[in-house]
Protein backbone atom coordinates (compact mmCIF):
# COMPACT_ATOMS: atom_id res chain seq x y z
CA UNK A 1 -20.56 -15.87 8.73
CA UNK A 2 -20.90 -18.63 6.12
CA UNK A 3 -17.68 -21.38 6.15
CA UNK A 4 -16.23 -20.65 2.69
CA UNK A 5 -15.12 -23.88 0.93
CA UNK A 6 -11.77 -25.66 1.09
CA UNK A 7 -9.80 -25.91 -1.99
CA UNK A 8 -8.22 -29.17 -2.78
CA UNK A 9 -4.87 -30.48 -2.76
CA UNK A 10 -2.22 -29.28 -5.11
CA UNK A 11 -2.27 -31.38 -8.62
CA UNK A 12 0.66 -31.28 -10.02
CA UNK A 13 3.60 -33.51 -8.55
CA UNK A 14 6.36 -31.94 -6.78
CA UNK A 15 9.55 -31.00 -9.36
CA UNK A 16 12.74 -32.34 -7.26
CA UNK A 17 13.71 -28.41 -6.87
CA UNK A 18 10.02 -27.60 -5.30
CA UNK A 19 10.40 -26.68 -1.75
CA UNK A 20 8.38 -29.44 0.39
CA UNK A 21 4.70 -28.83 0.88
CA UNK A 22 4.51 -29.92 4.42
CA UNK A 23 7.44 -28.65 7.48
CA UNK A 24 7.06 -29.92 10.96
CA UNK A 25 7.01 -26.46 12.85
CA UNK A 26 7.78 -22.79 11.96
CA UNK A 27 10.95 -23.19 12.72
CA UNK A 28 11.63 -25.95 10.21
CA UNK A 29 10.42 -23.92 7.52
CA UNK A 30 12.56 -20.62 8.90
CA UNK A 31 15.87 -22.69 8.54
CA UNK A 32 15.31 -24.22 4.85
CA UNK A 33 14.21 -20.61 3.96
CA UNK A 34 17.70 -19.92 5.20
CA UNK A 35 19.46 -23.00 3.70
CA UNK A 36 18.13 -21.56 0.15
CA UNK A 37 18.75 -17.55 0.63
CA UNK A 38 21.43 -16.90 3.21
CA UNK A 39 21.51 -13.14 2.22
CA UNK A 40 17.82 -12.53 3.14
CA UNK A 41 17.99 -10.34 6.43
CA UNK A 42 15.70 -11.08 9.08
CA UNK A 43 12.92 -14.11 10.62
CA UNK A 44 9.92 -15.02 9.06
CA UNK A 45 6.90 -12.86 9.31
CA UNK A 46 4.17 -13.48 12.05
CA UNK A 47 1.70 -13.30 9.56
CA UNK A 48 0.42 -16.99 8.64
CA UNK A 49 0.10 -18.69 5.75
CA UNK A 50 -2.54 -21.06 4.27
CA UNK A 51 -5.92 -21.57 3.88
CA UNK A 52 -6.80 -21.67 7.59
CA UNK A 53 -5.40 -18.59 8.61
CA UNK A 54 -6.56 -16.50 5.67
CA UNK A 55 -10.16 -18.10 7.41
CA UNK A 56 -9.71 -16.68 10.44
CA UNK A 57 -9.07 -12.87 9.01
CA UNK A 58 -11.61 -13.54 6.92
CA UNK A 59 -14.11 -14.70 9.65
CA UNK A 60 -12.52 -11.45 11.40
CA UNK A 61 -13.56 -8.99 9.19
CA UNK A 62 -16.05 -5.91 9.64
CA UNK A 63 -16.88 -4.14 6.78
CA UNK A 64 -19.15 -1.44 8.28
CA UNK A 65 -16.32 -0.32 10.69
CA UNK A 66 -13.75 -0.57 7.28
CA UNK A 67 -15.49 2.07 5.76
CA UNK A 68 -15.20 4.57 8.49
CA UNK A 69 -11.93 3.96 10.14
CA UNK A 70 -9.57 2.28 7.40
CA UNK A 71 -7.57 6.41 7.07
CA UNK A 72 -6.51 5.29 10.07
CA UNK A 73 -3.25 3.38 11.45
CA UNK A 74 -5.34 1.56 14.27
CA UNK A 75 -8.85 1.30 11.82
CA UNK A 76 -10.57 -1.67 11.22
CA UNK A 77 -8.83 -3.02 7.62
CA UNK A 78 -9.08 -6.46 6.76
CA UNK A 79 -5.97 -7.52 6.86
CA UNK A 80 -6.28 -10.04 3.94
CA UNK A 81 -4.14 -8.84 0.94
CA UNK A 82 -1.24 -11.14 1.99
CA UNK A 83 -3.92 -14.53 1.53
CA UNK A 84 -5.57 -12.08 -1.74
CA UNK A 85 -2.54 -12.13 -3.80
CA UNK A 86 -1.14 -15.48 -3.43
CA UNK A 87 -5.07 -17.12 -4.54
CA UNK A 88 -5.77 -18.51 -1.23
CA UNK A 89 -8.45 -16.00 -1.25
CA UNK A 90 -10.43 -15.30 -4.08
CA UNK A 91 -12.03 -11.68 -4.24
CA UNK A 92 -15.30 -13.20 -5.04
CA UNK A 93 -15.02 -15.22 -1.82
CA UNK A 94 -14.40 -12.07 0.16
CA UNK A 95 -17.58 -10.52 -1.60
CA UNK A 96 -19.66 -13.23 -0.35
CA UNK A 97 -18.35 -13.15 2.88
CA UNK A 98 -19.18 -9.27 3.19
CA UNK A 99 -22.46 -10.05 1.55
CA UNK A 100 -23.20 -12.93 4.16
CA UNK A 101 -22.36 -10.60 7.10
CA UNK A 102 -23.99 -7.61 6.26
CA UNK A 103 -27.38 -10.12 5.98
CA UNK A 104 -26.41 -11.74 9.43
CA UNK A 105 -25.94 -8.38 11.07
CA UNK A 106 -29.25 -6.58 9.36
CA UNK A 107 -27.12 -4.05 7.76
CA UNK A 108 -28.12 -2.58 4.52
CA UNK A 109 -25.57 -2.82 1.60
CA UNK A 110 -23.94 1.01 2.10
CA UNK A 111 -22.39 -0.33 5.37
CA UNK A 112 -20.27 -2.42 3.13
CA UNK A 113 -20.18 -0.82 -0.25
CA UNK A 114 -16.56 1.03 0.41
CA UNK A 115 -15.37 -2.64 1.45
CA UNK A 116 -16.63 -4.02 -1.78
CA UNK A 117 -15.60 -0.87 -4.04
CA UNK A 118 -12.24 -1.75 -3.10
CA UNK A 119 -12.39 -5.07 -3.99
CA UNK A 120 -12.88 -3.60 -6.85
CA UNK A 121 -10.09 -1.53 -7.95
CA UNK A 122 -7.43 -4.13 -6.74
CA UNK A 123 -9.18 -6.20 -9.75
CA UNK A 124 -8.88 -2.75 -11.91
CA UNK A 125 -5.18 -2.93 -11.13
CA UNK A 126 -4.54 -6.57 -12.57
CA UNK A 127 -6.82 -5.88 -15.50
CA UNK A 128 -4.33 -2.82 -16.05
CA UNK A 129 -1.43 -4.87 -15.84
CA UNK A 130 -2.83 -7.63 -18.23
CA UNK A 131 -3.34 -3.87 -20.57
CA UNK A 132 0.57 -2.39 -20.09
CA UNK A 133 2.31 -5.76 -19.30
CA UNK A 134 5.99 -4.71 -18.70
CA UNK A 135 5.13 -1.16 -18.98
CA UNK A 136 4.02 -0.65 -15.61
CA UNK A 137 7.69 -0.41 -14.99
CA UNK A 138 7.87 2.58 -17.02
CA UNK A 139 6.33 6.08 -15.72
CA UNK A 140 2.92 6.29 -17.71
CA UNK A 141 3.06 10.47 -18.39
CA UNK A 142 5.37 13.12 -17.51
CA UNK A 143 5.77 14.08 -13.90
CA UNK A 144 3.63 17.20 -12.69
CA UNK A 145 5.78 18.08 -10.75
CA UNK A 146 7.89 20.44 -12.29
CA UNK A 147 11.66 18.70 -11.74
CA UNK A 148 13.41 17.30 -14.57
CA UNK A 149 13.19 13.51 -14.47
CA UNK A 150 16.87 13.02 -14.34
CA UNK A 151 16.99 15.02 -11.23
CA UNK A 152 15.61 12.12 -9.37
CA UNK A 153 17.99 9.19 -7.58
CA UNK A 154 17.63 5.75 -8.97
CA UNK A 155 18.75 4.12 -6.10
CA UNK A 156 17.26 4.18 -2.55
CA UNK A 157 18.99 6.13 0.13
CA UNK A 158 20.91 3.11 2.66
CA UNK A 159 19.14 5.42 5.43
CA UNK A 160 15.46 4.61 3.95
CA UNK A 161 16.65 1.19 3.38
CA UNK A 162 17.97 0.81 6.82
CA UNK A 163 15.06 2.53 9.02
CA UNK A 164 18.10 5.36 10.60
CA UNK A 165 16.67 8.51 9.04
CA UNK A 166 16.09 9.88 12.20
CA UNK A 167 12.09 10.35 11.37
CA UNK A 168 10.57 8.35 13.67
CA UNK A 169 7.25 7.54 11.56
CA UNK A 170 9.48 6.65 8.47
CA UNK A 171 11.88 4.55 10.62
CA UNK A 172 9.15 2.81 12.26
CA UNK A 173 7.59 1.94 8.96
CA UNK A 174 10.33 0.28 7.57
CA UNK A 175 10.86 -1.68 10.42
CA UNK A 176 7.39 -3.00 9.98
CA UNK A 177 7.76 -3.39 6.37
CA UNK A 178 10.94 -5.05 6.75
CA UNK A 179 9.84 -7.24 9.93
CA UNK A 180 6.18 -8.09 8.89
CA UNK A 181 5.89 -7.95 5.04
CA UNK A 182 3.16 -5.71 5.49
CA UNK A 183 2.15 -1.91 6.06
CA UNK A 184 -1.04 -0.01 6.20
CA UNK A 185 -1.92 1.90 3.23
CA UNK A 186 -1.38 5.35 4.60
CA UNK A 187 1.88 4.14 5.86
CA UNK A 188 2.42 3.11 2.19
CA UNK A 189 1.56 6.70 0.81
CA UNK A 190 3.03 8.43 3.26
CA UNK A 191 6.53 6.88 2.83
CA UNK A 192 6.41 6.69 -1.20
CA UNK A 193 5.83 10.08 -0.57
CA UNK A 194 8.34 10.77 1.42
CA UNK A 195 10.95 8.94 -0.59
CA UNK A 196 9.75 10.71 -4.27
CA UNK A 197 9.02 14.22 -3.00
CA UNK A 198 11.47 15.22 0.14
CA UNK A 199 14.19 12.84 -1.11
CA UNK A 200 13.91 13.03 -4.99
CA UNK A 201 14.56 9.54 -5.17
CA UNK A 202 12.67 8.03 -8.35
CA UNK A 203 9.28 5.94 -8.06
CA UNK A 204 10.78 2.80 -9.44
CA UNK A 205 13.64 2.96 -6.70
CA UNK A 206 11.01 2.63 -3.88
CA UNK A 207 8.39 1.01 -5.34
CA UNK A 208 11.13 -2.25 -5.98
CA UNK A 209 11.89 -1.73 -2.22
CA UNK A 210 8.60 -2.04 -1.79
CA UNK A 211 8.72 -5.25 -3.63
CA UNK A 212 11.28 -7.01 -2.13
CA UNK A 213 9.27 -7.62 1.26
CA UNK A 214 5.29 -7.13 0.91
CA UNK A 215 3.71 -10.40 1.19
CA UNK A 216 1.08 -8.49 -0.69
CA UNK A 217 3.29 -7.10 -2.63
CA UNK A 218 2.66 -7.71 -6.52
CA UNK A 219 3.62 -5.25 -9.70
CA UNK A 220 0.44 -4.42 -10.55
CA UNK A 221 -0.75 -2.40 -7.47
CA UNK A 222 2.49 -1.61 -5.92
CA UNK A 223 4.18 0.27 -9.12
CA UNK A 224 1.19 1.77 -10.21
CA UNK A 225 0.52 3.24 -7.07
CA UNK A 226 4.14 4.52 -6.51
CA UNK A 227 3.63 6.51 -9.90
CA UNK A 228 0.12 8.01 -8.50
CA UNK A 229 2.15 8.92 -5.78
CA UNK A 230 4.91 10.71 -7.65
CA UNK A 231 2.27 11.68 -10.65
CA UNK A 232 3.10 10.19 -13.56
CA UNK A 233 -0.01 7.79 -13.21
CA UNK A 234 -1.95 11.03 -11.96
CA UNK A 235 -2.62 14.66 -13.00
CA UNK A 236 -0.54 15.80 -9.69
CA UNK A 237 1.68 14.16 -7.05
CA UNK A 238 0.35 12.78 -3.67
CA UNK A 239 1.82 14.87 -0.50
CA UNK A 240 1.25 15.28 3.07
CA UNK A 241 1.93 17.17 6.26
CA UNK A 242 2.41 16.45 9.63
CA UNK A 243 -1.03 17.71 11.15
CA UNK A 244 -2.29 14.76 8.55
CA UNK A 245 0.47 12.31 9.67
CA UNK A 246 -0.79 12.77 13.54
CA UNK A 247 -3.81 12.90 12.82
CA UNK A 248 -4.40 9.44 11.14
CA UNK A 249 -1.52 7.82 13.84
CA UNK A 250 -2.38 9.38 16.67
CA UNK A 251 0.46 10.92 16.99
CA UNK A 252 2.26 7.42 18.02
CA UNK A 253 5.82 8.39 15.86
CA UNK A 254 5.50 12.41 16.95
CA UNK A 255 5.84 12.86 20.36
CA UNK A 256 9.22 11.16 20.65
CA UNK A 257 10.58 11.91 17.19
CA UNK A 258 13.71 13.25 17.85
CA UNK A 259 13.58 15.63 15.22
CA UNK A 260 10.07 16.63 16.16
CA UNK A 261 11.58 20.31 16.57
CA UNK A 262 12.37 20.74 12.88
CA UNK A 263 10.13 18.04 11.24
CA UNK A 264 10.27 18.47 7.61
CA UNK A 265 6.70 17.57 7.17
CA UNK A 266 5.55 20.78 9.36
CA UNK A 267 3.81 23.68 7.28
CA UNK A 268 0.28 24.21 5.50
CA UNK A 269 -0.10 22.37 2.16
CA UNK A 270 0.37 26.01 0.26
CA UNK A 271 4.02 25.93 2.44
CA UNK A 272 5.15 22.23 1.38
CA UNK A 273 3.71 22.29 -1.97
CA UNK A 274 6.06 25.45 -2.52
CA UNK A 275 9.23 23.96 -0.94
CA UNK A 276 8.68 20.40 -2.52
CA UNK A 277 7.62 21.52 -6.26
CA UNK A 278 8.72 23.90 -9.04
CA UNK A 279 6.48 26.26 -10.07
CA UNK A 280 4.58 25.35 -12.89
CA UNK A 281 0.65 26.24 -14.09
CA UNK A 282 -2.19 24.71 -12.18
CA UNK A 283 -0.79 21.80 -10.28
CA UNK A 284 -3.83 22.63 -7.78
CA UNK A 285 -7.60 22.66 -8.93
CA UNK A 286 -7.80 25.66 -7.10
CA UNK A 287 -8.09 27.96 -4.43
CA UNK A 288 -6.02 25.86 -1.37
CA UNK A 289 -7.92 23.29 -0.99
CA UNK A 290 -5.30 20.80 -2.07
CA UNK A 291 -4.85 17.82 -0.10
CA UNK A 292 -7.21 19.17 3.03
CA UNK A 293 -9.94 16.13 2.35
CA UNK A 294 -10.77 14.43 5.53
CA UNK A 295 -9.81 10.75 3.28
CA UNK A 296 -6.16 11.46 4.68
CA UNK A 297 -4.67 14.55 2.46
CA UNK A 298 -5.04 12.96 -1.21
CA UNK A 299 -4.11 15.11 -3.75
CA UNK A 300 -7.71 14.30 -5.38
CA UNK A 301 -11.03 13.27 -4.34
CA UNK A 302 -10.11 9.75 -4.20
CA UNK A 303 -9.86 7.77 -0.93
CA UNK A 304 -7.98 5.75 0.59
CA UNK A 305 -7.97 1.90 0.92
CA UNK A 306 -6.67 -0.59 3.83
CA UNK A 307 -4.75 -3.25 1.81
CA UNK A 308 -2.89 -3.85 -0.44
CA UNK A 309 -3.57 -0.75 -3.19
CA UNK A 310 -2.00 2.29 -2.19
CA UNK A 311 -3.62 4.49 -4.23
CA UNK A 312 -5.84 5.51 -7.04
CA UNK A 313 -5.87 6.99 -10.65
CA UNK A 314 -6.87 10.58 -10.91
CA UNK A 315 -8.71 11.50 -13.63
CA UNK A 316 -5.22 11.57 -16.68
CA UNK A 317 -4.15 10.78 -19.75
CA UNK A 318 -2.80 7.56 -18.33
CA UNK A 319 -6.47 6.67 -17.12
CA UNK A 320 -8.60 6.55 -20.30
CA UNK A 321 -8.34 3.05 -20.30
CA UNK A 322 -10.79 1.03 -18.19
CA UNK A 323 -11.17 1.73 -14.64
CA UNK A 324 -9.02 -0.87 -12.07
């Protein structure tokens, strides 16, 4: 793959309240971190920054693999949403780099056309932002869900927060979130999921969570995608059941859960969608197909990304804008 170029040094001088620009180790950098915000819980994460590192993952990357296993906890994603949203990676760069390796490698433009569509819609999702501003903090169109909006918590549950739930896929995701600053994308959906439709906790709740430790993280994708989750930035909410949850994992957080004997994610998606929603005309398209796509159990025909976008638009009132 080509070597992309190095940007040059910062410009501007440093303001006397900058943090420095250069540490001498790691651990350096851990301590003034700590110095400055002593009520920040935890280490630093072992993902890397700087141009170097976002290299490597870049240099790493395979897009033809991406496209057929990125559904999947252990799939080939890219990895580089961290170095994507802090501009030490442009998304034109990572174009070109896809570009350059499907000519190295022979391959014809379809092996990395999923790579490059989502490439994409993370644009779509800052051109939406520049569109609402501060009103992606604001639900975009009613919930179709059929609960009153004031039913739902605005504050996150301390056991969500906390990883002690007693689920072990929801536990272990927050420790990752909470340990690494980053989580697959149908970790993402399955938790915002989890936290809008089994908890009734409100979008914004989790989706500042959320916030507060992606190194991805920005407003743009991250509350936007909350609200596809909990539909009011689709036509109807995102769900999921267990048979999906093993089968994109594995099964790693199932066979030891220790409530595996009365997981509340067990049932058909006719079952859940009855328990979770209030009845209401036509949240399916039909028939009970709802949510049985092989793209990991979207609500529409959408699929699923590896970084930092957690979801998509379906085709709403809150979508007649431009496309992310």
């Amino acid at each position: 793959m080509s070597q992309q170029p190095v940007p040059p040094p910062l410009a501007w001088t440093p303001d006397p309240g900058d943090l420095p620009r250069d540490f001498a180790n790691r651990e350096a950098l851990e301590q003034q971190l700590g110095q400055l915000f002593p009520a920040a819980e935890g280490g630093l994460s072992p993902i890397r920054g700087g141009r170097a590192a976002a290299a490597r993952q870049l240099k790493g990357i395979d897009a033809k693999r991406y496209a057929r296993s990125r559904n999947h906890l252990d799939g080939a994603v890219t990895g580089l949403s961290p170095w994507i949203r802090h501009g030490v990676l442009t998304l034109a760069e990572v174009r070109d780099a896809v570009f350059a390796q499907l000519r190295e490698r022979r391959q014809g433009r379809d092996d990395g056309s999923k790579l490059i569509n989502e490439l994409g819609w993370r644009d779509f999702w800052q051109r939406m932002w520049i569109d609402l501003g501060d009103g992606i903090n604001d639900s975009q169109e009613e919930l179709n869900t059929g609960h009153d909006p004031a039913s739902y918590a605005r504050t996150l549950p301390d056991d969500i927060r906390t990883g002690s739930t007693g689920l072990a896929c929801m536990d272990g995701f927050q420790q990752e979130l909470v340990t690494t600053g980053w989580l697959h994308n149908h970790a993402r959906m399955w938790m915002a999921a989890y936290v809008v439709h089994w908890r009734r906790v409100h979008w914004k709740a989790g989706a500042d969570w959320f916030l507060e430790h992606l190194l991805d993280g920005d407003p743009a994708s991250n509350h936007l995608s909350w609200q596809w989750v909990a539909s009011s930035f689709s036509h109807k909410p995102y769900f999921f059941n267990r048979d999906n949850l093993e089968r994109f994992s594995k099964s790693r957080y199932c066979t030891d859960c220790p409530r595996s004997g009365d997981c509340p994610f067990e049932g058909s998606y006719e079952q859940l969608e009855n328990q979770l929603f209030a009845p209401q005309a036509a949240i399916r398209d039909g028939g009970d197909n709802r949510n049985r796509r092989g793209d990991g159990g979207r609500t529409n025909n959408r699929r699923t990304g590896g970084n930092a976008a957690m979801a998509r638009p379906a085709g709403s009132a809150a979508t007649a804008r431009p496309k992310r």
